[in-house]
Protein backbone atom coordinates (compact mmCIF):
# COMPACT_ATOMS: atom_id res chain seq x y z
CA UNK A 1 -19.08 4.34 -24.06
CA UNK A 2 -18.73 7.43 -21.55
CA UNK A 3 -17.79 7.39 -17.87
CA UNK A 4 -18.30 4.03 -16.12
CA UNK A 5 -21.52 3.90 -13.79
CA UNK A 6 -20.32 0.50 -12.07
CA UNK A 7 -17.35 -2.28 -12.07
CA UNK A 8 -17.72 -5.79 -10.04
CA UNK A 9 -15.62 -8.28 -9.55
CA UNK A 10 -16.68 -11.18 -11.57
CA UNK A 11 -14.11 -14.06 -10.56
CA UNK A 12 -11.72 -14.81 -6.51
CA UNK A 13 -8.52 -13.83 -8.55
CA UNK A 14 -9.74 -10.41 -9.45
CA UNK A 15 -8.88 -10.96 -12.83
CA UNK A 16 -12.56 -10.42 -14.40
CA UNK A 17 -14.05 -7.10 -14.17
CA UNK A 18 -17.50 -6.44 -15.80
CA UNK A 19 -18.12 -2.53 -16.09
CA UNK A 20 -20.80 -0.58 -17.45
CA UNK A 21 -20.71 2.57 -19.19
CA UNK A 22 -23.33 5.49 -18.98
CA UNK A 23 -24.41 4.01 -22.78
CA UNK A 24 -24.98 1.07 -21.02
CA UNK A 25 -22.63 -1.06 -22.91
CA UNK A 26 -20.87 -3.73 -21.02
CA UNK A 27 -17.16 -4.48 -21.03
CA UNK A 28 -14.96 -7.59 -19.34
CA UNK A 29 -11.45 -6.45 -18.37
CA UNK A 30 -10.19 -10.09 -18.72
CA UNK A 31 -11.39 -9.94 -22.97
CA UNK A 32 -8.56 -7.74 -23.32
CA UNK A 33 -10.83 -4.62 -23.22
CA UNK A 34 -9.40 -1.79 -21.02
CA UNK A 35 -11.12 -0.44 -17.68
CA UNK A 36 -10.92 2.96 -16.94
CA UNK A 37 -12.63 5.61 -15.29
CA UNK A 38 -12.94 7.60 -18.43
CA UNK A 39 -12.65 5.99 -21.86
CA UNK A 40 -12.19 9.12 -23.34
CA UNK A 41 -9.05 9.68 -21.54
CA UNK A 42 -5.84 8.19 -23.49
CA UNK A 43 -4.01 9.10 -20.67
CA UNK A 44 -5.79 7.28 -18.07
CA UNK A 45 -3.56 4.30 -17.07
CA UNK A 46 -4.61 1.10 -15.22
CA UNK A 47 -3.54 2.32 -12.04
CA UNK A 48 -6.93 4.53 -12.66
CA UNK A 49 -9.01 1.45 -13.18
CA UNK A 50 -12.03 1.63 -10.79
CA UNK A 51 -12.42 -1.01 -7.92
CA UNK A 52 -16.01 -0.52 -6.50
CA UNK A 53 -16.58 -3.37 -4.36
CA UNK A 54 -17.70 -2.52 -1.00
CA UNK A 55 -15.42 -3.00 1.89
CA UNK A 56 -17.90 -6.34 2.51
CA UNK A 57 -16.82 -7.53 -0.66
CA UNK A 58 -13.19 -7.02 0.00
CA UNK A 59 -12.84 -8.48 3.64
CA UNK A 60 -14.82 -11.61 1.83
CA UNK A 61 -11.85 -11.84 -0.72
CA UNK A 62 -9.51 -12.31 1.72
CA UNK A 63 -11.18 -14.19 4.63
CA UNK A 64 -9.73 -17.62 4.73
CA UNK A 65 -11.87 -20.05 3.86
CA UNK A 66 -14.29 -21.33 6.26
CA UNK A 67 -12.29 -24.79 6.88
CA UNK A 68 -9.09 -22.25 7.74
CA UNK A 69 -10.83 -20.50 10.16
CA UNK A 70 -12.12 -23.65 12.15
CA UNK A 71 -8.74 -25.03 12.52
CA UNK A 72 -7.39 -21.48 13.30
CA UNK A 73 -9.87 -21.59 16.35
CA UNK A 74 -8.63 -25.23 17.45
CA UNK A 75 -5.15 -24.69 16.65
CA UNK A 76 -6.16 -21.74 19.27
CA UNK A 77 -7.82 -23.64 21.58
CA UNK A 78 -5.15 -26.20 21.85
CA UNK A 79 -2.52 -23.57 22.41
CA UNK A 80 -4.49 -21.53 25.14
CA UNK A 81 -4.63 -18.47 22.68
CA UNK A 82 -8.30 -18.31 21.77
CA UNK A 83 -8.06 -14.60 22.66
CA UNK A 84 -6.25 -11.37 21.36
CA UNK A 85 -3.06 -13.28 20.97
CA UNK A 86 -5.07 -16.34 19.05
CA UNK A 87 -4.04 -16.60 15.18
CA UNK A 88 -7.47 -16.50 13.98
CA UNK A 89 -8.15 -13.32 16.12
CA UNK A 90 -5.00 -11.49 14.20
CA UNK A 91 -6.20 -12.80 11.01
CA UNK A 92 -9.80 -11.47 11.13
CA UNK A 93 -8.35 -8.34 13.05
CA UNK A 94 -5.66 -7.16 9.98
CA UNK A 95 -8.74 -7.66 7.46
CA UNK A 96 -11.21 -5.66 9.41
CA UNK A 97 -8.48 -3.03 10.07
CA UNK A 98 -7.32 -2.95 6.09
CA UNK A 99 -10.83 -2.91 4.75
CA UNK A 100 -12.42 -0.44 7.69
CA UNK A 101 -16.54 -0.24 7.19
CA UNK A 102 -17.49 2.28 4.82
């Protein structure tokens, strides 16, 4: 196996994680098979376990769905808030701020 050369996110939960080793073997996290940055390394724990997405990829995760967002903006509208103050503004605003670009 060796040192992983890429992890993805297979599945919304984050609970499938397909990673590829210098070999090129493949491995899925949710088959029970550990993820690690080295699989040489006992000591490696899964704290260690390597989360490549791009921060793209992680703002998409946790984006409300579309649906959300449209009744964010009306909900905004209604209330006069379809500015800085608006829900949907704070909700696209603490994504973009957790998951700055690259």
């Amino acid at each position: 196996m060796g040192k992983v050369i890429s992890a993805k996110w297979c599945d919304a939960d984050k609970k499938d994680v397909i990673v590829k080793y210098e070999d090129g073997s493949e491995w899925s996290a949710y088959d029970g098979h550990p993820v690690y940055k080295d699989m040489t390394d006992a000591s490696v724990t899964p704290a260690d376990w390597v989360d490549l997405r791009t921060y793209k990829e992680k703002r998409a995760d946790e984006y409300k769905k579309w649906n959300k967002q449209l009744e964010m903006i009306y909900d905004d509208i209604e209330a006069g808030t379809l500015d800085k103050n608006g829900a949907f503004y704070k909700h696209i605003k603490d994504i973009k701020d957790k998951y700055a670009k690259g």
